[in-house]
C-alpha atoms as a PDB file:
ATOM      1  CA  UNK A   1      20.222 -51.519  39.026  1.00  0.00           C
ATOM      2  CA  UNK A   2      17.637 -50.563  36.658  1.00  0.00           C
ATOM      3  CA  UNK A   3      14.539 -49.070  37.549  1.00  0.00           C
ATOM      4  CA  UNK A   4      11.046 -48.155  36.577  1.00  0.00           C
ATOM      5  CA  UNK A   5      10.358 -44.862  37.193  1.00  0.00           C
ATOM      6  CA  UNK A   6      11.090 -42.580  33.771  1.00  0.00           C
ATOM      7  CA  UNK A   7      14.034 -40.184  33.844  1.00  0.00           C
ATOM      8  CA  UNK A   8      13.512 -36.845  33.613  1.00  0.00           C
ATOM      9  CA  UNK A   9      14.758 -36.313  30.240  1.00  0.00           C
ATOM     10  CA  UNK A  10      11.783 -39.201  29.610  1.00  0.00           C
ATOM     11  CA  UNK A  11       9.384 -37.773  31.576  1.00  0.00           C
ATOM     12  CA  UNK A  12       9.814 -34.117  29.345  1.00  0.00           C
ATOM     13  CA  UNK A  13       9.440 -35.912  26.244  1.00  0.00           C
ATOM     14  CA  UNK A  14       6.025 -37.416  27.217  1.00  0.00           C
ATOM     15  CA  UNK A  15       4.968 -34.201  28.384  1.00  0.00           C
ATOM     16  CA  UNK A  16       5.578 -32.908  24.604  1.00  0.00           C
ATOM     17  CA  UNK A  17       2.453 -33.374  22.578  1.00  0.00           C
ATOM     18  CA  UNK A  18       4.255 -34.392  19.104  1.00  0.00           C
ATOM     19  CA  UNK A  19       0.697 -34.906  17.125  1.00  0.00           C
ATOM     20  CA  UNK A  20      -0.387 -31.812  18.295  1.00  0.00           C
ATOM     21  CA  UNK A  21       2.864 -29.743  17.140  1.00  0.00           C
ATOM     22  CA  UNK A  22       2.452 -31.356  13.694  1.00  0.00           C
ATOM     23  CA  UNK A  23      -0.586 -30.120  13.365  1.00  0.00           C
ATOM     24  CA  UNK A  24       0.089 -27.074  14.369  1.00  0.00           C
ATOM     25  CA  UNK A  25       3.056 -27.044  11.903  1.00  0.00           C
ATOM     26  CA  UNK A  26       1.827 -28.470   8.683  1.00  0.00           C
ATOM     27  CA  UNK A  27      -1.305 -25.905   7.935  1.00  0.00           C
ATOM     28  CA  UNK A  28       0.918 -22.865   7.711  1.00  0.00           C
ATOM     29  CA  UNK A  29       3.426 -24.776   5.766  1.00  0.00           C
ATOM     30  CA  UNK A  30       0.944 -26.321   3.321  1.00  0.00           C
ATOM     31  CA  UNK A  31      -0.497 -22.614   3.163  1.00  0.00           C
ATOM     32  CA  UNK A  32       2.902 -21.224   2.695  1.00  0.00           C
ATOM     33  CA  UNK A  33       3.390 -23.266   0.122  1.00  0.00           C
ATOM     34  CA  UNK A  34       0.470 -21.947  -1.802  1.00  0.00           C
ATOM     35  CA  UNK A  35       1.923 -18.420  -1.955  1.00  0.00           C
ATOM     36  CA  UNK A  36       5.224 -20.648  -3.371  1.00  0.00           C
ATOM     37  CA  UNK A  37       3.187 -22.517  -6.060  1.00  0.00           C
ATOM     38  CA  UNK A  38       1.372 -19.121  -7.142  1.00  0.00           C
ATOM     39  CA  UNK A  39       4.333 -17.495  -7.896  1.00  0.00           C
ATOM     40  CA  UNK A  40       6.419 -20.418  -9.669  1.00  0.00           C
ATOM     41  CA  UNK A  41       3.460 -20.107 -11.866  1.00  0.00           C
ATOM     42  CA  UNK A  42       4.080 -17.117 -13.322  1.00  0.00           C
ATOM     43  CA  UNK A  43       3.573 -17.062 -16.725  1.00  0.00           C
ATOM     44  CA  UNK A  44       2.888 -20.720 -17.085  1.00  0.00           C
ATOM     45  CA  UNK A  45      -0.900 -20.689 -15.218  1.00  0.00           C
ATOM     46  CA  UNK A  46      -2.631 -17.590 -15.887  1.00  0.00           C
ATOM     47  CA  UNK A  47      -4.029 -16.382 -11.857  1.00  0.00           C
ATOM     48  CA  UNK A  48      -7.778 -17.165 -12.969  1.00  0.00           C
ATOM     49  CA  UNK A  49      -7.006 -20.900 -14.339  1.00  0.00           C
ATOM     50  CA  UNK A  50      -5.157 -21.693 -11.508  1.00  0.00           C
ATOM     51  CA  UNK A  51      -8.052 -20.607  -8.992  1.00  0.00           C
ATOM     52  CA  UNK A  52     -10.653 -22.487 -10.979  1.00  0.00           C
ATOM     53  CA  UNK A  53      -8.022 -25.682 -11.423  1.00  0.00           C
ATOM     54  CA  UNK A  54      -7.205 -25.464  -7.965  1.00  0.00           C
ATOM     55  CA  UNK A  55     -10.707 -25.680  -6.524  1.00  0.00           C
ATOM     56  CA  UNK A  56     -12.013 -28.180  -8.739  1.00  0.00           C
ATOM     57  CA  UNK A  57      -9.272 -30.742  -7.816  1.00  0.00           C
ATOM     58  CA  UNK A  58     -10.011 -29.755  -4.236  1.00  0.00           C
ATOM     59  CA  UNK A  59     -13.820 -30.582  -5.304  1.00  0.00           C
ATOM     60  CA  UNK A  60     -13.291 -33.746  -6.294  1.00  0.00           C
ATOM     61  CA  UNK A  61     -11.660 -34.873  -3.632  1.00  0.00           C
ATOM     62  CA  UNK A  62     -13.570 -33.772  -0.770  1.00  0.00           C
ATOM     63  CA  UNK A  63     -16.904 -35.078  -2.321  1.00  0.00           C
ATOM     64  CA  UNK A  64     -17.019 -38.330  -0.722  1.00  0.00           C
ATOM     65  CA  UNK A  65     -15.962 -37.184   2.587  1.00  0.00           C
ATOM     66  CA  UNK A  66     -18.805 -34.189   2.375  1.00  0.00           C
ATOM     67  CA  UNK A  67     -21.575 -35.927   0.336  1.00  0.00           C
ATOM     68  CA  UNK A  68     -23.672 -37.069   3.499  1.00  0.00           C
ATOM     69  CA  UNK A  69     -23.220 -34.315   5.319  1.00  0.00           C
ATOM     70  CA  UNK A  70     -24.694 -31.863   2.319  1.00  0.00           C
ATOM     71  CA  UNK A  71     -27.795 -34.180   2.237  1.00  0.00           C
ATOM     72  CA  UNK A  72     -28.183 -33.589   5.924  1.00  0.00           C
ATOM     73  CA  UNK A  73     -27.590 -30.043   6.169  1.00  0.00           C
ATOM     74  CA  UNK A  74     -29.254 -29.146   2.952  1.00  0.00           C
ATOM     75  CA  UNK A  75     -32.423 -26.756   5.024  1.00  0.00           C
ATOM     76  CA  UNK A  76     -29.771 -25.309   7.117  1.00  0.00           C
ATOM     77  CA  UNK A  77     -27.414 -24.024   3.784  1.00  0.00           C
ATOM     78  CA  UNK A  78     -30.965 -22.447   2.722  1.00  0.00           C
ATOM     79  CA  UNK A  79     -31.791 -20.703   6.156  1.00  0.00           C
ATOM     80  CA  UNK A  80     -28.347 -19.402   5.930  1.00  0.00           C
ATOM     81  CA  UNK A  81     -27.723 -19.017   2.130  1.00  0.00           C
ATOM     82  CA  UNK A  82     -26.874 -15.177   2.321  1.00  0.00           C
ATOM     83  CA  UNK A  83     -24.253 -15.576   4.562  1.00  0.00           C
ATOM     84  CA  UNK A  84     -22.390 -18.543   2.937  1.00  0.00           C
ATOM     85  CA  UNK A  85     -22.740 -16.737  -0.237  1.00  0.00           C
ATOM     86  CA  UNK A  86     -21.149 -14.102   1.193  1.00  0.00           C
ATOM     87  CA  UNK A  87     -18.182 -16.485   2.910  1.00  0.00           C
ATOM     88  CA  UNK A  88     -17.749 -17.869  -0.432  1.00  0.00           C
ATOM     89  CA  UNK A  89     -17.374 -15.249  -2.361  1.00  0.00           C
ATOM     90  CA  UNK A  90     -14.906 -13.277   0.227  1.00  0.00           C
ATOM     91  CA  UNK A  91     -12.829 -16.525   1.622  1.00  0.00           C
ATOM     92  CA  UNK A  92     -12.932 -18.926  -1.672  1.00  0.00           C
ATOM     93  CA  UNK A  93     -13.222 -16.930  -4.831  1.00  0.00           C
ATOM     94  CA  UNK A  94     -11.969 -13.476  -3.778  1.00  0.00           C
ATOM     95  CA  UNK A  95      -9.077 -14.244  -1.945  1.00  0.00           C
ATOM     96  CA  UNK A  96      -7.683 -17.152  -3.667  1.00  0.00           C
ATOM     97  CA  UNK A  97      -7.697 -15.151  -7.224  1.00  0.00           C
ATOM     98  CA  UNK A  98      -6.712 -11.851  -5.562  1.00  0.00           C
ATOM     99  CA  UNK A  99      -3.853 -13.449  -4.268  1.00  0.00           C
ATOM    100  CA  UNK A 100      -2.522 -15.277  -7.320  1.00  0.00           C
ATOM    101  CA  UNK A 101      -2.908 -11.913  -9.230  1.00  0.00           C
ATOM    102  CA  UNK A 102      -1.234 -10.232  -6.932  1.00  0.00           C
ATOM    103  CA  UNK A 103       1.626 -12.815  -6.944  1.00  0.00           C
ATOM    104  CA  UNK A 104       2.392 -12.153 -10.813  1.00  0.00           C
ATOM    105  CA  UNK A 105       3.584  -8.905 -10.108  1.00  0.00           C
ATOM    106  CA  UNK A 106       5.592  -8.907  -6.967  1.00  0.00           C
ATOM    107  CA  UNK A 107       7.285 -12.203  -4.777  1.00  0.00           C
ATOM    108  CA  UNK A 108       6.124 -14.831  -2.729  1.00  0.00           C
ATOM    109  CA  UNK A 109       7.967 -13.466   0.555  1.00  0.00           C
ATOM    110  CA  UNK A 110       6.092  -9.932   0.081  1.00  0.00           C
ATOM    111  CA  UNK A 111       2.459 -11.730   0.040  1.00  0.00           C
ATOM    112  CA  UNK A 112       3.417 -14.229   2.988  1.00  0.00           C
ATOM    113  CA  UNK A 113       4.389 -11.262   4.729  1.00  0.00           C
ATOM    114  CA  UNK A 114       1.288  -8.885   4.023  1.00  0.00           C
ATOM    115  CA  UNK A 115      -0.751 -11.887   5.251  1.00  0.00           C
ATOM    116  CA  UNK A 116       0.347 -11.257   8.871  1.00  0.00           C
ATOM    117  CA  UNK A 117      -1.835  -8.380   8.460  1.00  0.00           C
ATOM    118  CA  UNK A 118      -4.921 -10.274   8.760  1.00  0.00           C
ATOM    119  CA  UNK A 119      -5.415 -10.401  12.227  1.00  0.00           C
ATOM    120  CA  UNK A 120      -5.350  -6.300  12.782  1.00  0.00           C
ATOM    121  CA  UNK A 121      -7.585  -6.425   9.840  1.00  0.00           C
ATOM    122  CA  UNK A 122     -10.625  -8.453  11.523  1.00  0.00           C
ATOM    123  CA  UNK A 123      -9.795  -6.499  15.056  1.00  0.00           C
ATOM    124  CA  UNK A 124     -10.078  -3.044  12.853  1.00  0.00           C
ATOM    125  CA  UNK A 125     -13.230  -4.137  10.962  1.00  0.00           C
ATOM    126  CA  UNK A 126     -14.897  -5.812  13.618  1.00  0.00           C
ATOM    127  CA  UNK A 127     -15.224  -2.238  15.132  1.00  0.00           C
ATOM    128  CA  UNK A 128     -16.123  -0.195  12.024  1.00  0.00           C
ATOM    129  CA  UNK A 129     -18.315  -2.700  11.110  1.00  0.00           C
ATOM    130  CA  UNK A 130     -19.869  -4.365  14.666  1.00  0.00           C
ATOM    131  CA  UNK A 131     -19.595  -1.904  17.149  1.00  0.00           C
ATOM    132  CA  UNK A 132     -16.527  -3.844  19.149  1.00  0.00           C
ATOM    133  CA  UNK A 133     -14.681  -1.321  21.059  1.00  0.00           C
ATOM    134  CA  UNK A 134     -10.782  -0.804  20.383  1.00  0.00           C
ATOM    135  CA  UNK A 135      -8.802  -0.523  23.649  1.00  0.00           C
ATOM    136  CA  UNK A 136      -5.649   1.897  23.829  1.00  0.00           C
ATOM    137  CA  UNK A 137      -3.474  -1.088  23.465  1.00  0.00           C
ATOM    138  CA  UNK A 138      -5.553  -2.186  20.411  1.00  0.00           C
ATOM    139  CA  UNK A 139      -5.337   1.200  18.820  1.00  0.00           C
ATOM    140  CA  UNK A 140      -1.434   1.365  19.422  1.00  0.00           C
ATOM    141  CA  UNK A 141      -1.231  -2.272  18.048  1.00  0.00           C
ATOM    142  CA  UNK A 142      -2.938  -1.389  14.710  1.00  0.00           C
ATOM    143  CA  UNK A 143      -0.700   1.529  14.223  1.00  0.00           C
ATOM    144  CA  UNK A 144       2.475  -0.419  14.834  1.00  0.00           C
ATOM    145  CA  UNK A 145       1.287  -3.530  11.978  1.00  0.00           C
ATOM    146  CA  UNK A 146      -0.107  -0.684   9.804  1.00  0.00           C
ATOM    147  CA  UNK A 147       3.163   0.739   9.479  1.00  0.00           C
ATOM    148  CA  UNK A 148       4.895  -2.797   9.385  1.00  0.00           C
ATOM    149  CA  UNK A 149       2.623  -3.210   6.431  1.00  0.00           C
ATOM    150  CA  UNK A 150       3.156  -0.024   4.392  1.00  0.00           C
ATOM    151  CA  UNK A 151       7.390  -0.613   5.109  1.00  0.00           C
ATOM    152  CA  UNK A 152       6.773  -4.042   3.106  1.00  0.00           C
ATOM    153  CA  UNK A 153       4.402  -2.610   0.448  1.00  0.00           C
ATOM    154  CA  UNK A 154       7.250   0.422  -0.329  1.00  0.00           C
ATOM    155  CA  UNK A 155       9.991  -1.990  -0.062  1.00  0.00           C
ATOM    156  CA  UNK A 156      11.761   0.308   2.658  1.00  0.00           C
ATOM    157  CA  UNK A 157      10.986   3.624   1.015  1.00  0.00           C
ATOM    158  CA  UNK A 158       9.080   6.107   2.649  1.00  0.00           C
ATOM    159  CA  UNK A 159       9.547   8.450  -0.754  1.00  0.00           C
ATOM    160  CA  UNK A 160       6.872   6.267  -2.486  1.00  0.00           C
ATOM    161  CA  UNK A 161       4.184   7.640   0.387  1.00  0.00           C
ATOM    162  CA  UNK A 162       4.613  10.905  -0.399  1.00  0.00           C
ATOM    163  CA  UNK A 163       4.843  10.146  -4.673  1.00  0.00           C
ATOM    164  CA  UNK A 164       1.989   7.646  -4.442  1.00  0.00           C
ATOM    165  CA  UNK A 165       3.831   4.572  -5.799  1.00  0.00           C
ATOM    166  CA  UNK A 166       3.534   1.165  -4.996  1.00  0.00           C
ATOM    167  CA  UNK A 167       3.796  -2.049  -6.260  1.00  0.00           C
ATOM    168  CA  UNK A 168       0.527  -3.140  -8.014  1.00  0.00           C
ATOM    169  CA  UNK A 169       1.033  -6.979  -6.613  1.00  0.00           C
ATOM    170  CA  UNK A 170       1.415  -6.255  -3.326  1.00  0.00           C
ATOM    171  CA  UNK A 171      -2.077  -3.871  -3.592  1.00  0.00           C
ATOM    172  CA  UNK A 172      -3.633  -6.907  -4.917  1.00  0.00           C
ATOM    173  CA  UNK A 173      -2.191  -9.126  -2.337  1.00  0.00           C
ATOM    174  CA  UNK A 174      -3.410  -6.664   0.677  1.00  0.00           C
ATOM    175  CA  UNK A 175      -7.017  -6.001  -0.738  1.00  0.00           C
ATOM    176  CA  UNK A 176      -6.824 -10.471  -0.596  1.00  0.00           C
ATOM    177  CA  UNK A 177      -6.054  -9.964   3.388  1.00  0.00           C
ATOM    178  CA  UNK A 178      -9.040  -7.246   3.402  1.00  0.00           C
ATOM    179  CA  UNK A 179     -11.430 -10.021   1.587  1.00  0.00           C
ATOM    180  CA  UNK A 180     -10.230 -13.000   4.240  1.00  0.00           C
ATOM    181  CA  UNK A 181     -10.652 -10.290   7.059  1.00  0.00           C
ATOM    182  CA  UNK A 182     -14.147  -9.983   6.199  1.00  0.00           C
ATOM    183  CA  UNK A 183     -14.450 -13.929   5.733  1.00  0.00           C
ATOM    184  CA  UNK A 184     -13.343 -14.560   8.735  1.00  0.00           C
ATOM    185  CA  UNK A 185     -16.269 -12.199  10.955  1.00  0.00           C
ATOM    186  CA  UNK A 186     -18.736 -13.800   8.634  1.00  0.00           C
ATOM    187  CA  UNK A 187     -17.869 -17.045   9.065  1.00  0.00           C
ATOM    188  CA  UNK A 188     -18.569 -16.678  12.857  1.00  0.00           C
ATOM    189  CA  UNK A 189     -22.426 -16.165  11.960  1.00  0.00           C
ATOM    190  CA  UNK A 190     -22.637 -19.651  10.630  1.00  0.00           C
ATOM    191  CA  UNK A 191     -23.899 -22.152  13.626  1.00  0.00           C
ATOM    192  CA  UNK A 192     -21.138 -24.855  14.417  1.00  0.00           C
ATOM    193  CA  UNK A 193     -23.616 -27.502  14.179  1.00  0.00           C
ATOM    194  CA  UNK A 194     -23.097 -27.053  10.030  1.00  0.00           C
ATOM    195  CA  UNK A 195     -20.935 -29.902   9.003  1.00  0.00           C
ATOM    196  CA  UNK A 196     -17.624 -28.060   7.983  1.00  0.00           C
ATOM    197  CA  UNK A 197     -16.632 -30.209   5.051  1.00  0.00           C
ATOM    198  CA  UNK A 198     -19.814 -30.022   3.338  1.00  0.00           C
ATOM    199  CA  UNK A 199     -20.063 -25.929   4.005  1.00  0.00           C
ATOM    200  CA  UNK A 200     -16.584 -26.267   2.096  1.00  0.00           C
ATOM    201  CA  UNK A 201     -17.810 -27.993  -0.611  1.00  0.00           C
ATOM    202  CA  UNK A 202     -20.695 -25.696  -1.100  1.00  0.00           C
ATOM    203  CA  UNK A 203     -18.701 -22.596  -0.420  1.00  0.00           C
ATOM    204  CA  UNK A 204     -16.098 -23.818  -3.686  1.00  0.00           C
ATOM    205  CA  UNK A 205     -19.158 -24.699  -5.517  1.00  0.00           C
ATOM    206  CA  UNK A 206     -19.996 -21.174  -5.020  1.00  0.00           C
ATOM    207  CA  UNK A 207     -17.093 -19.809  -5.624  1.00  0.00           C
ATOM    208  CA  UNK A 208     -16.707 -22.112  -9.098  1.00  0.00           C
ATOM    209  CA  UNK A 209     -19.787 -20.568 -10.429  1.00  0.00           C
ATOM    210  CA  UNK A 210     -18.038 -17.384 -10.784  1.00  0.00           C
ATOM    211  CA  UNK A 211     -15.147 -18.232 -11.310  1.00  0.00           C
ATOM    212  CA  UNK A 212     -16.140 -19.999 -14.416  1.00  0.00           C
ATOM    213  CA  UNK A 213     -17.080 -16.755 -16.719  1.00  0.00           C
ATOM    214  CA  UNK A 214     -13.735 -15.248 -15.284  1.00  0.00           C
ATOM    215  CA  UNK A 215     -11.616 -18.516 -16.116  1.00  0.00           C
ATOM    216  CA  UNK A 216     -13.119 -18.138 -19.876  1.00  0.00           C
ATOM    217  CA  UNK A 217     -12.804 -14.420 -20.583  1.00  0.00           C
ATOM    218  CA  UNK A 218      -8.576 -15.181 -19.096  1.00  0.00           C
ATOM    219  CA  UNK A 219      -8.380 -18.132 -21.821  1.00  0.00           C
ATOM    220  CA  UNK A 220     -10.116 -15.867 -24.363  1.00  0.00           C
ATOM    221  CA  UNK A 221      -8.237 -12.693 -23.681  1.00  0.00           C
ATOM    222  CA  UNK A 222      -5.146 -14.691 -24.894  1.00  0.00           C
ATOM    223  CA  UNK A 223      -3.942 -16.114 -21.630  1.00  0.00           C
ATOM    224  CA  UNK A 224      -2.874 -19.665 -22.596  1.00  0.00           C
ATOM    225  CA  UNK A 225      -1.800 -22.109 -19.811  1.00  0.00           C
ATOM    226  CA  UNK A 226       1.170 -24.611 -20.532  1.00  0.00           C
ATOM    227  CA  UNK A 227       0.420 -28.123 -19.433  1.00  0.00           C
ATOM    228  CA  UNK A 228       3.482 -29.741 -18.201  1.00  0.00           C
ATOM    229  CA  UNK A 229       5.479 -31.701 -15.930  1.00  0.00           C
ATOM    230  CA  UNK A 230       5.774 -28.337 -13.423  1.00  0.00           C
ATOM    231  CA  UNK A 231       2.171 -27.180 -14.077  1.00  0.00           C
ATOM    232  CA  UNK A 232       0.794 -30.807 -13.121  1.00  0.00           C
ATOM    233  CA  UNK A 233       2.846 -30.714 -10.359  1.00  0.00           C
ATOM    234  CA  UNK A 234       2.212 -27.267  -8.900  1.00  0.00           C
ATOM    235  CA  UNK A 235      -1.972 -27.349  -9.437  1.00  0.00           C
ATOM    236  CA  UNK A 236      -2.000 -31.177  -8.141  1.00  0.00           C
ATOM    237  CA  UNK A 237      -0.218 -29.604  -4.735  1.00  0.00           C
ATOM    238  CA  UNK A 238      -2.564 -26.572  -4.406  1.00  0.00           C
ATOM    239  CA  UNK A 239      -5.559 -28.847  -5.041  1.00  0.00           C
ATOM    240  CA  UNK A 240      -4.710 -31.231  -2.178  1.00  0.00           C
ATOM    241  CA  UNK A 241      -2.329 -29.930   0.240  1.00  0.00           C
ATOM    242  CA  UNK A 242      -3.619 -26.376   0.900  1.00  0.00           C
ATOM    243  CA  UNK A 243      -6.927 -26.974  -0.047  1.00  0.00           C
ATOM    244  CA  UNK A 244      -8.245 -30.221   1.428  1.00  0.00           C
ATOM    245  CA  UNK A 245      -5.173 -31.558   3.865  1.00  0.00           C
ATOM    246  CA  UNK A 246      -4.324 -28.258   5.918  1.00  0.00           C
ATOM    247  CA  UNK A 247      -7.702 -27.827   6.287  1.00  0.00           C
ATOM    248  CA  UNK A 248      -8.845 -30.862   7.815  1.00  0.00           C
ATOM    249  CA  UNK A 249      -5.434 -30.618   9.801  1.00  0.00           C
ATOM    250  CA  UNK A 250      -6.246 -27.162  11.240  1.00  0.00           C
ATOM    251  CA  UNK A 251      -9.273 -28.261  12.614  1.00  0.00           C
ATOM    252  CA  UNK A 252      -8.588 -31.836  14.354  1.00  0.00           C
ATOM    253  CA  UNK A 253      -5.932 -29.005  15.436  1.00  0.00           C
ATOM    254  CA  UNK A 254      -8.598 -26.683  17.113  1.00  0.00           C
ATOM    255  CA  UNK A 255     -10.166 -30.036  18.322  1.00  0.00           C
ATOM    256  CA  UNK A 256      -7.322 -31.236  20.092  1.00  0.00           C
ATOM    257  CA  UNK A 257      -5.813 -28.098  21.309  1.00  0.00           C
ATOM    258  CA  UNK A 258      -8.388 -25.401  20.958  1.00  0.00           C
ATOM    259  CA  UNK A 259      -9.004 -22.375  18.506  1.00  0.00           C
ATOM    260  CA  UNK A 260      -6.446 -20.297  20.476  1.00  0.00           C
ATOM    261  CA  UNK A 261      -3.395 -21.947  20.003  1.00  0.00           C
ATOM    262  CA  UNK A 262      -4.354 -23.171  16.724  1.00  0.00           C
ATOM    263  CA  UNK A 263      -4.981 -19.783  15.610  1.00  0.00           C
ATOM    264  CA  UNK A 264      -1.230 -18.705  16.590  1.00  0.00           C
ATOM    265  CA  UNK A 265       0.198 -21.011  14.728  1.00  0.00           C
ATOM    266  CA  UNK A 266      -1.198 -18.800  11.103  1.00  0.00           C
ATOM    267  CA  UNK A 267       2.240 -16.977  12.130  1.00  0.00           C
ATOM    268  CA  UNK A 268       4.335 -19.845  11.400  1.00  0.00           C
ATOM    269  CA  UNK A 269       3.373 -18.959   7.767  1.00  0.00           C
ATOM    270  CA  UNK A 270       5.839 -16.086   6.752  1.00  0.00           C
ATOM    271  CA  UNK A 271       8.645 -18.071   8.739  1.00  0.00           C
ATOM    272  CA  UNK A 272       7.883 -21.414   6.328  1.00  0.00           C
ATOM    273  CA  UNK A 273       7.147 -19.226   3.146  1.00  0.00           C
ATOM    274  CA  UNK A 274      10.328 -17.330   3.178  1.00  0.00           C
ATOM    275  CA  UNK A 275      12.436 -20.111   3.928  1.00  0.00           C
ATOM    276  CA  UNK A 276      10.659 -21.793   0.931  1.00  0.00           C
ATOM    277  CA  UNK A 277      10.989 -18.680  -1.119  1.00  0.00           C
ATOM    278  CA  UNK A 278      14.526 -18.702  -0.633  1.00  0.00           C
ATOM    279  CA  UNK A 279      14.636 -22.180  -1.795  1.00  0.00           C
ATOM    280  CA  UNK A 280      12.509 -22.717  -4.416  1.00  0.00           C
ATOM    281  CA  UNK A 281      12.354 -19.333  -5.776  1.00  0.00           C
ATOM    282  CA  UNK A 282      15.752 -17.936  -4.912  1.00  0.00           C
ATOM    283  CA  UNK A 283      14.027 -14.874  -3.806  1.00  0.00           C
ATOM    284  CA  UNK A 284      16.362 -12.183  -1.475  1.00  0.00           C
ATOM    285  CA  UNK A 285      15.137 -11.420   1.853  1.00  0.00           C
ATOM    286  CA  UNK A 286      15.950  -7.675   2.229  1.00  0.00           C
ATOM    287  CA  UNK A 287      16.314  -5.558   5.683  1.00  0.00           C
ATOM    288  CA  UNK A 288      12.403  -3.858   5.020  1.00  0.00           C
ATOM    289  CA  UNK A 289      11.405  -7.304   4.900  1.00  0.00           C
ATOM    290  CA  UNK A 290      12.609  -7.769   8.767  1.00  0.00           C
ATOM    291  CA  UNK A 291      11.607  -4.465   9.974  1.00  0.00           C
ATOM    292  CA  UNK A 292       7.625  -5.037   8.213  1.00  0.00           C
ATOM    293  CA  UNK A 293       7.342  -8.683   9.796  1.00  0.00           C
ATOM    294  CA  UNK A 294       8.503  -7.392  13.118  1.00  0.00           C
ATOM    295  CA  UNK A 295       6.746  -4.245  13.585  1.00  0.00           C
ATOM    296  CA  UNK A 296       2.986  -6.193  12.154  1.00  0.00           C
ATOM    297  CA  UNK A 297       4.111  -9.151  14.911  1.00  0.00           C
ATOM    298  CA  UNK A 298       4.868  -6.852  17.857  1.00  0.00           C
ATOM    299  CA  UNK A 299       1.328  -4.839  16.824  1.00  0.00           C
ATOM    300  CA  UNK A 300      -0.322  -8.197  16.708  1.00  0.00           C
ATOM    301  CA  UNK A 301       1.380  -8.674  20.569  1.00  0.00           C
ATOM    302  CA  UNK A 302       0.418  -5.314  21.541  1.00  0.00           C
ATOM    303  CA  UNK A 303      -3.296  -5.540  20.292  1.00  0.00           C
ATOM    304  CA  UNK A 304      -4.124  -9.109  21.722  1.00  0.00           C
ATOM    305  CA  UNK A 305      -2.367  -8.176  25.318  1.00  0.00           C
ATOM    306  CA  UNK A 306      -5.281  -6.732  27.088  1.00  0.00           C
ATOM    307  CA  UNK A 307      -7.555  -8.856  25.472  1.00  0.00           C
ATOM    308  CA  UNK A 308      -5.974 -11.606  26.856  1.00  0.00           C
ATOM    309  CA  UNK A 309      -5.183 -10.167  30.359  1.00  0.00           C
ATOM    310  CA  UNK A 310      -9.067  -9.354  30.725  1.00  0.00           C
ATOM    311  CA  UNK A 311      -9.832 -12.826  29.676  1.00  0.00           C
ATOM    312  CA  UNK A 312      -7.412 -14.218  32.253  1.00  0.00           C
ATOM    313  CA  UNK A 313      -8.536 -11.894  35.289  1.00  0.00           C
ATOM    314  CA  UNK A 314     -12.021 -13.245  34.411  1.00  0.00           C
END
């Protein structure tokens, strides 16, 4: 006898939102892919031509989607022109070119790793900087991810503390997670009634202005880039995918689910990366690399647990 009423193994796989785990999924593996692209790169797209390349593919596409919006929000860039200045220069140009610098001198896995940092970062600015007090669980938190950060940067050995040696990439890479730190608390000042696709257009515009001397001393310092099948390929994918797609994604993702759980799921990113590293890159995933990612995720635990028991008890 058949009947109507779903079975329970049914009834669970309703209950699973499947739209919403893609996209919580694809941003951090578009992103991950980014650090992947940066460092196949290597000697084929010099760090500066592949920032510039990468945002003015991303320009082109997102002009028609953006155009309309500029027009209409054109007084409001103005009123607010020091402050997206400042987001562009910290979240677009700085970060972007800091981090595919950084990748020419030290792996994919390390910078996808040192970018779990971030979130410590704005909690530990946001009280230098803005007067936001640091609880005891905070404090412990940023200790924890601090030294999960330093164990990845010395590759495991403690010696290069005390002799002052560390890899020059992964310096680059972690002042790129101090630039997106500060991106992030400024982006908070800009009212949410700004169309977000045109402040992205304007912010790369930005951000293409300076890149443009930067891109020309690189090509006249000697730096040649070789146009090929792999080069198409690799700034056609950073152009779209992490620029454009994962960014639309991530925020029909904070639509549908909210900025909280899309927020978690920037940790998916050093899973996806190193599993990609390993792939494409044939990198090695060694044992400081487990004991960094685990003590900067347990600080990240330890620093948002009050904050989230407060904001439950109210």
């Amino acid at each position: 006898m058949s009947s109507d009423k779903p079975t329970q193994t049914e009834a669970r796989l309703r209950s699973i939102d499947l739209i919403g785990l893609l996209l919580l999924a694809l941003p951090p593996l578009f992103w991950a892919g980014n650090f992947i692209a940066g460092r196949a790169m290597q000697g084929t797209v010099p760090p500066m031509a592949l920032s510039f390349w990468r945002w003015v593919i991303a320009l082109i596409v997102l002009l028609p989607f953006g155009l309309a919006a500029m027009r209409r929000d054109l007084a409001k860039y103005w009123a607010y022109r020091w402050r997206i200045i400042a987001i562009s220069i910290t979240g677009v140009f700085a970060f972007n070119s800091l981090v595919y610098a950084g990748l020419q001198t030290t792996t994919a896995s390390n910078g996808l790793l040192l970018n779990s940092f971030i979130p410590i970062l704005v909690v530990l600015f946001a009280a230098l900087f803005y007067g936001q007090r640091i609880s005891a669980g905070q404090a412990c938190g940023l200790a924890l991810s601090f030294a999960g950060v330093l164990t990845i940067i010395m590759h495991g050995d403690w010696t290069r503390l005390i002799a002052l040696t560390f890899s020059t990439g992964d310096l680059i890479i972690f002042c790129a997670m101090i630039s997106w730190a500060f991106y992030t608390l400024w982006l908070r000042g800009i009212p949410a009634d700004i169309n977000r696709v045109g402040l992205l257009i304007v912010q790369i515009i930005v951000a293409l202005f300076l890149l443009v001397p930067l891109y020309l001393w690189e090509r006249a310092s000697g730096a040649e880039t070789i146009i090929n099948a792999h080069s198409l390929a690799a700034l056609a994918y950073i152009g779209l995918f992490p620029s454009v797609i994962a960014y639309l994604l991530y925020n029909f993702a904070v639509a549908r689910l909210g900025a909280a759980q899309a927020g978690l799921s920037i940790h998916l990113m050093p899973m996806f990366g190193v599993v990609l590293a390993i792939i494409f890159l044939d990198e090695t995933i060694h044992l400081y690399h487990v004991i960094g990612i685990s003590a900067i995720i347990f600080g990240i635990v330890i620093a948002s647990r009050k904050k989230a028991v407060r904001a439950k008890a109210a």
